[in-house]
Protein backbone atom coordinates (compact mmCIF):
# COMPACT_ATOMS: atom_id res chain seq x y z
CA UNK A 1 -80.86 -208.22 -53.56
CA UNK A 2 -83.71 -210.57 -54.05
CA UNK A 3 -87.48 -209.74 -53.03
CA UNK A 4 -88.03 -211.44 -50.70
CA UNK A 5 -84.99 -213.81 -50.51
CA UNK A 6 -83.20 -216.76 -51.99
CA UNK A 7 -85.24 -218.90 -49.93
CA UNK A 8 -88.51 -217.41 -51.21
CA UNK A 9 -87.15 -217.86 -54.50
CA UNK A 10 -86.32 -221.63 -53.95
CA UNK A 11 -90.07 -222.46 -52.64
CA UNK A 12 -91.33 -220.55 -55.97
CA UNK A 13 -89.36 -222.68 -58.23
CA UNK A 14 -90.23 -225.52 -56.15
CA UNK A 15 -94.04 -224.86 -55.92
CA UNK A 16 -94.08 -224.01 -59.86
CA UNK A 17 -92.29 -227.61 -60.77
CA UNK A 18 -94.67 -229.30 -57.88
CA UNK A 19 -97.82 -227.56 -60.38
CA UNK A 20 -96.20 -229.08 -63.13
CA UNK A 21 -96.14 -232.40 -61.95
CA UNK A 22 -99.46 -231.85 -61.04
CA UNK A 23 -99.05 -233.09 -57.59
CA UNK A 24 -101.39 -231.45 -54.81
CA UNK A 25 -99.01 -230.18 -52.42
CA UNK A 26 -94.95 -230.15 -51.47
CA UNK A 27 -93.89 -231.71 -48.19
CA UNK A 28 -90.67 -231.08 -46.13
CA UNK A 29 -89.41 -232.38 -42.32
CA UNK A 30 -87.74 -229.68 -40.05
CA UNK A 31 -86.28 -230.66 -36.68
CA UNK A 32 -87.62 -228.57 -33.82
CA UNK A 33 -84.12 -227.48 -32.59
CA UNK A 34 -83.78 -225.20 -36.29
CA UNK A 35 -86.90 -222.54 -35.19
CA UNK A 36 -85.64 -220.51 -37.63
CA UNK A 37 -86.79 -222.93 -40.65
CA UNK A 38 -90.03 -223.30 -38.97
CA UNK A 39 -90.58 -220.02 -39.00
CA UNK A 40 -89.74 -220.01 -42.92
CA UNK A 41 -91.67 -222.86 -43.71
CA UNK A 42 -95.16 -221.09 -41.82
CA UNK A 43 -94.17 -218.20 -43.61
CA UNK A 44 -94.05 -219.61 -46.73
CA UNK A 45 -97.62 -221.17 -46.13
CA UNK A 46 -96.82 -224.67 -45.03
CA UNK A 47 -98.45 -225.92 -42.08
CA UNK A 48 -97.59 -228.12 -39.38
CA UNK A 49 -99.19 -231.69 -39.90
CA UNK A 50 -97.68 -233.73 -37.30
CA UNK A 51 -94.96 -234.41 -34.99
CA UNK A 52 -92.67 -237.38 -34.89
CA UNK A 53 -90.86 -238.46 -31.45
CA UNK A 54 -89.30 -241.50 -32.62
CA UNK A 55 -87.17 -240.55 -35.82
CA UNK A 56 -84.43 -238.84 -34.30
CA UNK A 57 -84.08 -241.40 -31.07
CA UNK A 58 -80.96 -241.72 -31.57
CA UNK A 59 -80.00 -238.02 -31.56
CA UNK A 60 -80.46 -237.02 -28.11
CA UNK A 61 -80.35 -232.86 -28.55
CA UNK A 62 -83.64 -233.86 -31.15
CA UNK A 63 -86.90 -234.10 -29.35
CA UNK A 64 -89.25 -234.10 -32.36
CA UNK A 65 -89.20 -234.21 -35.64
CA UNK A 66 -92.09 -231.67 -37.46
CA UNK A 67 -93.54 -232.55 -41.12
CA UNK A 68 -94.46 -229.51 -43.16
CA UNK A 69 -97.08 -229.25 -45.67
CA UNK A 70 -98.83 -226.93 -48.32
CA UNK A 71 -101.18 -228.42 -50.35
CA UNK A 72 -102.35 -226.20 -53.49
């Protein structure tokens, strides 16, 4: 199928317009009931930058809400 995935694949294209732009990084938000896009997003090289405990106070099965980075 695709090395390594359609996600992979989706970050590249994503990192290689972010160049373009000539902006220093990409940012995304991740909630931490979905582990499984965490664990993407750290393998992908993005790294936690800080929590949130107020975004998602009205959704009460959402502790925190995690911000993602990779800066270039």
């Amino acid at each position: 199928m695709f090395p390594g995935g359609l996600g992979h694949l989706l970050m590249d294209a994503a990192e290689t317009w972010a160049n373009e732009q000539s902006l220093l990084g990409l940012s995304l938000e991740a909630q931490t009931d979905n582990v499984i896009a965490c664990q993407f997003y750290a393998k992908e090289g993005f790294a936690l930058g800080c929590t949130d405990t107020l975004k998602q106070t009205g959704n009460p099965d959402i502790e925190l809400t995690l911000d993602w980075y990779k800066i270039f």
